[in-house]
Protein backbone atom coordinates (compact mmCIF):
# COMPACT_ATOMS: atom_id res chain seq x y z
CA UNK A 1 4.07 18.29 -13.19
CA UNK A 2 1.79 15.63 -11.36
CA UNK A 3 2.82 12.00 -11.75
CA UNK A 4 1.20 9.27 -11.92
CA UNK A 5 1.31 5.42 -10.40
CA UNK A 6 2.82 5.29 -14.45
CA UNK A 7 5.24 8.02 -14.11
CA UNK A 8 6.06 7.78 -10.19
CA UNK A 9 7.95 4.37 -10.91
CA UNK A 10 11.67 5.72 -10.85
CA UNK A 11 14.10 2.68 -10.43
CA UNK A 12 16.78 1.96 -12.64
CA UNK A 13 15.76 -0.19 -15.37
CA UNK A 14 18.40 -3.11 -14.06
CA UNK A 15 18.09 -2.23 -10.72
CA UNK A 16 16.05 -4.78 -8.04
CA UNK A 17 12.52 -3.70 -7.55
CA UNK A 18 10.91 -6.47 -5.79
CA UNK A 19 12.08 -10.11 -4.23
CA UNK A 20 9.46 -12.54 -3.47
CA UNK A 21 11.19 -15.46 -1.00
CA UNK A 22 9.25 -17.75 -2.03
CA UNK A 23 11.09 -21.37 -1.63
CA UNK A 24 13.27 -22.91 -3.02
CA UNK A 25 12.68 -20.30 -5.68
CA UNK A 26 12.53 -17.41 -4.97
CA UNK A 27 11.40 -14.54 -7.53
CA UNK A 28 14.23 -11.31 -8.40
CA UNK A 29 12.07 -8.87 -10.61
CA UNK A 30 14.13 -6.04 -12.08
CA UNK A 31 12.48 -2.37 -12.95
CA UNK A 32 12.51 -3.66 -16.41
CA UNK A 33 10.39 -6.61 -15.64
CA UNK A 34 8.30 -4.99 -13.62
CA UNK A 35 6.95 -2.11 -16.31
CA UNK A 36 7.46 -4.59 -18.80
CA UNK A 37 5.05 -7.01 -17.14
CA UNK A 38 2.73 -4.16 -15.87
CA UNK A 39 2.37 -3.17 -19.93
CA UNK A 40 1.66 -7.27 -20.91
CA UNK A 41 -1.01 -6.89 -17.98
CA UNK A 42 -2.48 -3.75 -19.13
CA UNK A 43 -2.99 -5.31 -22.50
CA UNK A 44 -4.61 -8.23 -21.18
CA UNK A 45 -7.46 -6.08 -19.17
CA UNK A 46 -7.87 -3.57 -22.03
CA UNK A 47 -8.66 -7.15 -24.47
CA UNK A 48 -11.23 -7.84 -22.24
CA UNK A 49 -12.23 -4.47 -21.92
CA UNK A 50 -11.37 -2.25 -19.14
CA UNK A 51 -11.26 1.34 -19.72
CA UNK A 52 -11.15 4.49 -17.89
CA UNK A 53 -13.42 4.15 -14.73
CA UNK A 54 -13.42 0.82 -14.73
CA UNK A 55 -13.36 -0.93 -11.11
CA UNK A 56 -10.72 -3.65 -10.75
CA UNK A 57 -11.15 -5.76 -7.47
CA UNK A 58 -8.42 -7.53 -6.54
CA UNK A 59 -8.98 -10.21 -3.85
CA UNK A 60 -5.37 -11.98 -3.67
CA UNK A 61 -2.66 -12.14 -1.11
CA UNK A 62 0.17 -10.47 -1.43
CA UNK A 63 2.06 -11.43 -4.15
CA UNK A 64 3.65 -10.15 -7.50
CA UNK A 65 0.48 -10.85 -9.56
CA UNK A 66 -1.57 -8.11 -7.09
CA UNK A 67 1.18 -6.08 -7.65
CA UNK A 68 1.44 -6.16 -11.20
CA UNK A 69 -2.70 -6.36 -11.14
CA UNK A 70 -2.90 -3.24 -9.10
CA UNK A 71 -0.42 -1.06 -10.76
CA UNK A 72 -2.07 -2.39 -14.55
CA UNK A 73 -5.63 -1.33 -13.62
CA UNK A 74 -4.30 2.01 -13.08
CA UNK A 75 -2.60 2.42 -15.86
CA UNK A 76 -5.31 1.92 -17.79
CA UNK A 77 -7.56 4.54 -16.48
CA UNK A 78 -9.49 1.73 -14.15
CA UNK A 79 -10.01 1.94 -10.05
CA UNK A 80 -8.29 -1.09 -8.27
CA UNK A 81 -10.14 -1.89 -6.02
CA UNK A 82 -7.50 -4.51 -3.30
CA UNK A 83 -9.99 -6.57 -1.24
CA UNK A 84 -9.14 -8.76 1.96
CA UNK A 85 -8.73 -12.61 0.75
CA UNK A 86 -10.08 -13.89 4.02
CA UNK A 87 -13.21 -11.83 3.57
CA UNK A 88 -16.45 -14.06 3.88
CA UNK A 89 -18.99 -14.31 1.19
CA UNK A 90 -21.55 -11.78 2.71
CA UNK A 91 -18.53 -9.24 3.13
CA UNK A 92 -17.37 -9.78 -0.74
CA UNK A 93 -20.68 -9.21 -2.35
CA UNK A 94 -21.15 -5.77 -0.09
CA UNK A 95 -17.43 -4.41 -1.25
CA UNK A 96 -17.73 -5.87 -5.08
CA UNK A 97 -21.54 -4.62 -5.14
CA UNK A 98 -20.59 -1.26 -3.58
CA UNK A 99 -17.93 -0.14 -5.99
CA UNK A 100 -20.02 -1.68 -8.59
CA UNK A 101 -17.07 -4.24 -9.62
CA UNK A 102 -16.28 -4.72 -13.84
CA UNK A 103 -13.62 -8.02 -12.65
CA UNK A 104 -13.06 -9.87 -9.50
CA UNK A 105 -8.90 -11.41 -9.71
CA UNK A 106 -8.80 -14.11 -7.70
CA UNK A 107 -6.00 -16.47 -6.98
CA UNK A 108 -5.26 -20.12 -8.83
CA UNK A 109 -7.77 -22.58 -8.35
CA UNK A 110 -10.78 -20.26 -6.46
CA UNK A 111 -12.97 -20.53 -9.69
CA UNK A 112 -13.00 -24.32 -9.03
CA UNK A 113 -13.39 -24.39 -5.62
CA UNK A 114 -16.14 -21.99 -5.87
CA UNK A 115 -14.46 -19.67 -3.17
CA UNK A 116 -16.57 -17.11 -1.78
CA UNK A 117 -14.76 -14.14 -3.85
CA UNK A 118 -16.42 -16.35 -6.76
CA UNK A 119 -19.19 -16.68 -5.50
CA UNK A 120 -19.97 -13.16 -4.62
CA UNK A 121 -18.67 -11.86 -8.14
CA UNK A 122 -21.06 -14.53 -9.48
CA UNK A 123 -23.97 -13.08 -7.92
CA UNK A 124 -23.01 -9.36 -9.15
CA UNK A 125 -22.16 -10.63 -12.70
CA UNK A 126 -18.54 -9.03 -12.56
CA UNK A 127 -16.17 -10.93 -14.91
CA UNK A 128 -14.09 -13.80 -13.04
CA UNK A 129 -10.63 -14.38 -13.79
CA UNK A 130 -7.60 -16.00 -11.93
CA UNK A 131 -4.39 -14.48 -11.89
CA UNK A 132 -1.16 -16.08 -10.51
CA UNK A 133 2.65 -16.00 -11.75
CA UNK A 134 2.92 -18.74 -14.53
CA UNK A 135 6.65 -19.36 -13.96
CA UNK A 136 7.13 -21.55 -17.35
CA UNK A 137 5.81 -18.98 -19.70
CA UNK A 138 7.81 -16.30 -16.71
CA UNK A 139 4.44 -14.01 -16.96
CA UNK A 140 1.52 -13.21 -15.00
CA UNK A 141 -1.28 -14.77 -16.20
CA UNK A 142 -4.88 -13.61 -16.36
CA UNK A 143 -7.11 -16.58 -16.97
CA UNK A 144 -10.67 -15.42 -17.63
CA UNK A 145 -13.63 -17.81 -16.40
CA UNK A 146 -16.54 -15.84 -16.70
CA UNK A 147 -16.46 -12.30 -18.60
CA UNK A 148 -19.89 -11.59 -16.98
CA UNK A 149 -20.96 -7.95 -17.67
CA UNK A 150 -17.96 -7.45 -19.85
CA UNK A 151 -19.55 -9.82 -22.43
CA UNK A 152 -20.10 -8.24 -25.75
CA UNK A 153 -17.49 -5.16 -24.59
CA UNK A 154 -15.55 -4.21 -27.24
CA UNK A 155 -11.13 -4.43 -27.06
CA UNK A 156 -10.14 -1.36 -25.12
CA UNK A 157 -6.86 0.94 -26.78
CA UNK A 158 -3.97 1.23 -23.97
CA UNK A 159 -4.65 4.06 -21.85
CA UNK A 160 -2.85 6.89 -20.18
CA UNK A 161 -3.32 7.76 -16.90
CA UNK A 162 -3.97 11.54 -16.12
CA UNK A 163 -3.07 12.72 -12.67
CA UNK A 164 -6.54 12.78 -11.65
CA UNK A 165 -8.13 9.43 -12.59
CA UNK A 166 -9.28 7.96 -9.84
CA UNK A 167 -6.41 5.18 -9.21
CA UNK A 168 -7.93 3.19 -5.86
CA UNK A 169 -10.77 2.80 -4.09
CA UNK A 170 -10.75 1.98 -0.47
CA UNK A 171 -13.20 1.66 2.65
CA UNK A 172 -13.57 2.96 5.90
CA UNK A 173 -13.54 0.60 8.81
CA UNK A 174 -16.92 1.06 9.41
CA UNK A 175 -17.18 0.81 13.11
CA UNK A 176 -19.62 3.33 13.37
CA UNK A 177 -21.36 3.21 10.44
CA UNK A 178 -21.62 1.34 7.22
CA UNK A 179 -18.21 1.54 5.64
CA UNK A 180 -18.17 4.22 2.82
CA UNK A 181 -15.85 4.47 -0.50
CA UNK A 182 -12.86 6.69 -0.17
CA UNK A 183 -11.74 7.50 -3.56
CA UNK A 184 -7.68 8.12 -4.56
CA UNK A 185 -6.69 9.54 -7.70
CA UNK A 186 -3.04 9.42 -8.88
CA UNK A 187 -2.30 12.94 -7.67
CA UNK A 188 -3.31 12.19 -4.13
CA UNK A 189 -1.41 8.70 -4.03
CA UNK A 190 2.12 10.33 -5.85
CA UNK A 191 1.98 13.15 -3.69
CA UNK A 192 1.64 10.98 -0.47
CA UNK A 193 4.59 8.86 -1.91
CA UNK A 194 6.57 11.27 -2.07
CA UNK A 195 5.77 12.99 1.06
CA UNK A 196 6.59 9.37 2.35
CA UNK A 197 9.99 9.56 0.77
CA UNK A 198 11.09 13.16 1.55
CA UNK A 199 10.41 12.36 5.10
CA UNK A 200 12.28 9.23 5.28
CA UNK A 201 14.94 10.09 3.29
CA UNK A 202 14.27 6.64 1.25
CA UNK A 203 16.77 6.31 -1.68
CA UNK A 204 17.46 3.56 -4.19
CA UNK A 205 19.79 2.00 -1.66
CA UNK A 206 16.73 1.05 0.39
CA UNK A 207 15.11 -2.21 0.33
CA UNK A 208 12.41 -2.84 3.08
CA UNK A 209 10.32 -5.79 4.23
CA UNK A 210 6.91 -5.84 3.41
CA UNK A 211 4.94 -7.50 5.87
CA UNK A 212 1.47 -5.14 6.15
CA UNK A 213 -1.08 -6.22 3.80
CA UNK A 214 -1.88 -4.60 0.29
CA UNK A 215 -4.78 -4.13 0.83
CA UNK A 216 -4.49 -1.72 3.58
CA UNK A 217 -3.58 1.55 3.28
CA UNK A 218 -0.42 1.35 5.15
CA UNK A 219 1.40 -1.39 3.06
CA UNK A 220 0.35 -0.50 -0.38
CA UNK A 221 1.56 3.04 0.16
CA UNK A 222 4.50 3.10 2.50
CA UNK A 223 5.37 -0.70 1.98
CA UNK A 224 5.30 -0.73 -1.93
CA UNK A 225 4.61 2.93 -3.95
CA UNK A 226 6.51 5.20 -1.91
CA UNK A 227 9.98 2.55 -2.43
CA UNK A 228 8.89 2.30 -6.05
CA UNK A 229 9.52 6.69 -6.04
CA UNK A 230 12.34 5.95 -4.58
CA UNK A 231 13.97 3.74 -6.53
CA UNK A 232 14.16 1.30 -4.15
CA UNK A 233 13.40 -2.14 -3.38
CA UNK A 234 10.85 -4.38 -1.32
CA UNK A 235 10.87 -8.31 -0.08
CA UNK A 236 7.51 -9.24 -0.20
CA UNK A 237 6.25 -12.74 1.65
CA UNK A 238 2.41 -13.60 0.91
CA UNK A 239 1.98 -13.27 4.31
CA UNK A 240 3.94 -11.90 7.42
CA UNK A 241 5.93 -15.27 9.67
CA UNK A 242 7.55 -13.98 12.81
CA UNK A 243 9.74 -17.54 12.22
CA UNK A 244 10.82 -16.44 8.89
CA UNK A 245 11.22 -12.74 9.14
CA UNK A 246 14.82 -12.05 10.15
CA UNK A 247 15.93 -14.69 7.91
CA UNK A 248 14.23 -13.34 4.84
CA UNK A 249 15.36 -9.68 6.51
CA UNK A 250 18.98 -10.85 6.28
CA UNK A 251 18.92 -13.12 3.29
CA UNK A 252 17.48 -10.50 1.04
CA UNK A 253 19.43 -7.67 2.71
CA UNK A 254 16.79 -5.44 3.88
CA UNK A 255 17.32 -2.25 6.08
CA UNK A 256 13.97 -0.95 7.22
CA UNK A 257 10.54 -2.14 7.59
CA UNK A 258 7.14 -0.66 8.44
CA UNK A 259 4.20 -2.32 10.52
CA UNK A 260 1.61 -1.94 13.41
CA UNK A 261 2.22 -2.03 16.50
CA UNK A 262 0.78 -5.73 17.20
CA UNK A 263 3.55 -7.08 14.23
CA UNK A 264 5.95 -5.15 16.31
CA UNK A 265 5.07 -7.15 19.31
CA UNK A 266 5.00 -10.49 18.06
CA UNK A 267 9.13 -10.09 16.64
CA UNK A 268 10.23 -9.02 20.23
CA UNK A 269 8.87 -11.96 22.04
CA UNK A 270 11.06 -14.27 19.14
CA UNK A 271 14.57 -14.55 19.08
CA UNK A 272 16.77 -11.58 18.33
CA UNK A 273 18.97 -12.14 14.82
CA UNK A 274 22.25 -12.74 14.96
CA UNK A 275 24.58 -11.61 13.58
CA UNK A 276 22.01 -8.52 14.06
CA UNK A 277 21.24 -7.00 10.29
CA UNK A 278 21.88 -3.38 9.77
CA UNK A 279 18.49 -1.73 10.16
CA UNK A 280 18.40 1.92 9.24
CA UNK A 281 14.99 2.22 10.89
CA UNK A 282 11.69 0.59 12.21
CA UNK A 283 8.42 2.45 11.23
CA UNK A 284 5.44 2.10 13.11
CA UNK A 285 1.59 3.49 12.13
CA UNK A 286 -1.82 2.78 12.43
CA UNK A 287 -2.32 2.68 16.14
CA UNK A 288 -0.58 4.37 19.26
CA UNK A 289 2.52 2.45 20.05
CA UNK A 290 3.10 1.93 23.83
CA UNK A 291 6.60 3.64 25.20
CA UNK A 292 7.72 -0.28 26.56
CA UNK A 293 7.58 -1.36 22.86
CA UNK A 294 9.10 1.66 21.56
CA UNK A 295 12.06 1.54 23.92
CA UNK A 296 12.18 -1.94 23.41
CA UNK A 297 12.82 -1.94 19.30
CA UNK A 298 15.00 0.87 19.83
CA UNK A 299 17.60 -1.61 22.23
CA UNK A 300 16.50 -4.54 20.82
CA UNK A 301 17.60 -4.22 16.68
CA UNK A 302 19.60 -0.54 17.60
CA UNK A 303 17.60 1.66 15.35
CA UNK A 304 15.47 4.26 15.53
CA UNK A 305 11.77 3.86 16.12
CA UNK A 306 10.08 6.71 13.49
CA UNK A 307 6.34 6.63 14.08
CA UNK A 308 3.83 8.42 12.13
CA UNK A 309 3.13 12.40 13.64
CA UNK A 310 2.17 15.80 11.45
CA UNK A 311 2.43 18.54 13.37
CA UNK A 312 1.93 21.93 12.47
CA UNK A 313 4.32 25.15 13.40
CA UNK A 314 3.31 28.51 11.77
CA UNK A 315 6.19 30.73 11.13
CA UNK A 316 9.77 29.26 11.02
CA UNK A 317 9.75 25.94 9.32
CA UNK A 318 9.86 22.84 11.20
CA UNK A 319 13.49 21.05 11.29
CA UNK A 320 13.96 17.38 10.70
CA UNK A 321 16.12 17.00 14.24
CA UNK A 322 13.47 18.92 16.14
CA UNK A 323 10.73 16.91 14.88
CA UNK A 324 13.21 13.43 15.45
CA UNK A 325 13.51 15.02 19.04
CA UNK A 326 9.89 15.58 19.52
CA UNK A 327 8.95 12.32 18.15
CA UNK A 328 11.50 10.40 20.37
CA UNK A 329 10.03 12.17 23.71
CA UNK A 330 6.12 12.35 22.63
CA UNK A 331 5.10 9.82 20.00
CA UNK A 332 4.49 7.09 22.22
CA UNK A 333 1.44 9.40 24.33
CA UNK A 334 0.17 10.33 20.60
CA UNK A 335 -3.57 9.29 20.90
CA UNK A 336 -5.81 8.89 17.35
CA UNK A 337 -7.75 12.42 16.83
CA UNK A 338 -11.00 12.00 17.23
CA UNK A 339 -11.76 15.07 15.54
CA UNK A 340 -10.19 17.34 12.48
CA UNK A 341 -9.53 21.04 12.68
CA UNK A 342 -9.22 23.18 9.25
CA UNK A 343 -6.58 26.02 10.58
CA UNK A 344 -6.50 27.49 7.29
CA UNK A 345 -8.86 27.27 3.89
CA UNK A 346 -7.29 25.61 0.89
CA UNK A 347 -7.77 24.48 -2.56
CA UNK A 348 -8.60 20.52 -3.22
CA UNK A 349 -6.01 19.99 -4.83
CA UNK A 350 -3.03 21.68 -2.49
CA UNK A 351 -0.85 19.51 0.23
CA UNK A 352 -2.35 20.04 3.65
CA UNK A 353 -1.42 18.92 7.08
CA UNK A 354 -3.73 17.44 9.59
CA UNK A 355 -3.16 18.13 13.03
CA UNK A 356 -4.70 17.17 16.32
CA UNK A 357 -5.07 20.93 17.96
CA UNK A 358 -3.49 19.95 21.67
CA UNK A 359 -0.07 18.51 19.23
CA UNK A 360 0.47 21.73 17.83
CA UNK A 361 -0.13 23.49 21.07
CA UNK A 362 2.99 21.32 22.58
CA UNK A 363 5.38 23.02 19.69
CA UNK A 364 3.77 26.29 19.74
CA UNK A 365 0.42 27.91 20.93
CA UNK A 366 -2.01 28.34 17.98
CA UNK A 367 -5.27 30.58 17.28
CA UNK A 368 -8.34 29.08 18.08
CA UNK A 369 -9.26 26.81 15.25
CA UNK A 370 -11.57 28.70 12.38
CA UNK A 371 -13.61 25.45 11.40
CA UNK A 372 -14.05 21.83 12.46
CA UNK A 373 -15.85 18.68 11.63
């Protein structure tokens, strides 16, 4: 049976689920706190209300209120919508105009300061309301300014999600062309968490450090859902601090984190931990990472450097130590595809692999491909 973003969420109810090191406080939420705070949310947006289709932007940093925001908005049939905070005003109203935004979340104190999320929601008429963790009433509050086109709307019943609501919306870069809406439902974003999980073996002994943005691709996926299948557990700064990684790292008693190559960078030109932590690996995605870098994580914090490959081998299936070995030798060379080949026709809904052609003709020779874009 498909999941969900309600059903994928597999920790034990007691178990850790996310730290935020914030100082001198800083936040433990438990798998029970988390759906039970998720379900308060939920409630909140449907009073107001959101229903099924509904987009949700959320233009906060990275926090427990975007995470509790996001995951909500789903649940209750909505799109979320996660939009960069540092966006300028001309940038908001083009993302917030182009999904055709019901709410803008903003952080504490924007609606005051007339921030240019505010702004740009203003000129839309999406509703306006701040969200940020009210630690005396230990809840997430949603405190609505302006209800904008939601005035009048009727209280929303709690939703279920079905596998293929549309869960998230997110853009292309748009370096070519004017970005364009990429639509996720919760079939497509369970079934990448879980690839995600199967490939890294993530279990509910896992807790990684979350320093890639949520709302990029990379860190709401890998960095958050795919842990949350797992059972596992994330630290989660608002923002990433090369002079306060390792010690949250070691504090909070992480073992793996994920980032671009730039992040990976900036830690080897600060001081190396020590005591070293026990890091069961170091992910790297979104870009090519050079083979000084990668040889230099690998002797630096003595763990493996797994980047991001598919590669595609008809016949026998492809073995987790012959892809390891391949990755180790290869990955560094691994250049972005320009273009996509379709080897083989499949249904919409089935798990594919993308491939660039000259990968899969290092692991085996393949037939000339029978369509392209």
């Amino acid at each position: 049976m498909a999941l969900t973003l309600q059903t994928a969420i597999k920790g034990a109810g007691s178990s850790t689920a996310i730290i935020i090191p914030s100082k001198p406080n800083p936040l433990t939420v438990t798998y029970n706190d988390l759906i039970k705070e998720t379900a308060s949310f939920q409630q909140k947006l449907a009073a107001i209300g959101i229903t099924k289709g509904a987009p949700v932007s959320i233009a906060t940093v990275n926090s427990y209120e975007f995470i509790i925001s996001f995951l909500a908005a789903s649940w209750q049939r909505g799109i979320a919508a996660p939009l960069n905070p540092a966006y300028k005003q001309d940038e908001f109203e083009f993302y917030i105009e182009d999904v055709k935004s019901a709410i803008v979340l903003v952080p504490r104190g924007a609606y005051q300061s007339n921030a240019p999320a505010v702004k740009a929601a203003k000129k839309f008429n999406a509703a306006i309301a701040e969200t940020y963790w009210d630690a005396s009433k230990k809840e997430v509050a949603l405190d609505v300014k302006e209800l904008g086109q939601l005035q009048g709307k009727p209280k929303e019943q709690i939703l279920k999600p079905e596998p293929s609501d549309v869960a998230l919306v997110l853009h292309t870069s748009g370096t070519t062309s004017r970005p364009k809406v990429v639509p996720l439902t919760h079939a497509n974003l369970t079934r990448t968490m879980s690839n995600i999980q199967k490939t890294y073996e993530l279990t509910d002994k896992d807790r990684t450090m979350l320093v890639m943005p949520l709302f990029h691709v990379h860190g709401l996926l890998c960095g958050l859902l795919a842990p949350f299948l797992s059972g596992g557990s994330m630290i989660v700064p608002t923002k990433f601090s090369a002079g306060e990684f390792w010690q949250d790292f070691a504090a909070h008693k992480a073992n793996w984190y994920t980032a671009v190559p730039t992040i990976h960078q900036i830690l080897l030109k600060n001081p190396t931990p020590n005591p070293l932590p026990a890091i069961r690996f170091i992910r790297s995605c979104s870009s090519p990472l050079s083979p000084t870098v990668f040889h230099n994580l690998e002797k630096t914090y003595k763990a493996p450097d797994i980047g991001v490959a598919v590669v595609l081998k008809s016949g026998e299936k492809l073995e987790q130590d012959e892809l390891r070995k391949w990755i180790a030798d290869k990955l560094a060379k691994f250049k972005v595809p320009k273009k996509v080949y379709f080897t083989e026709t499949m249904p919409k809904t089935a798990t594919g692999k993308i491939q660039r052609r000259i990968v899969a003709e290092i692991m085996q020779k393949q037939d000339v491909p029978k369509a392209k874009l």
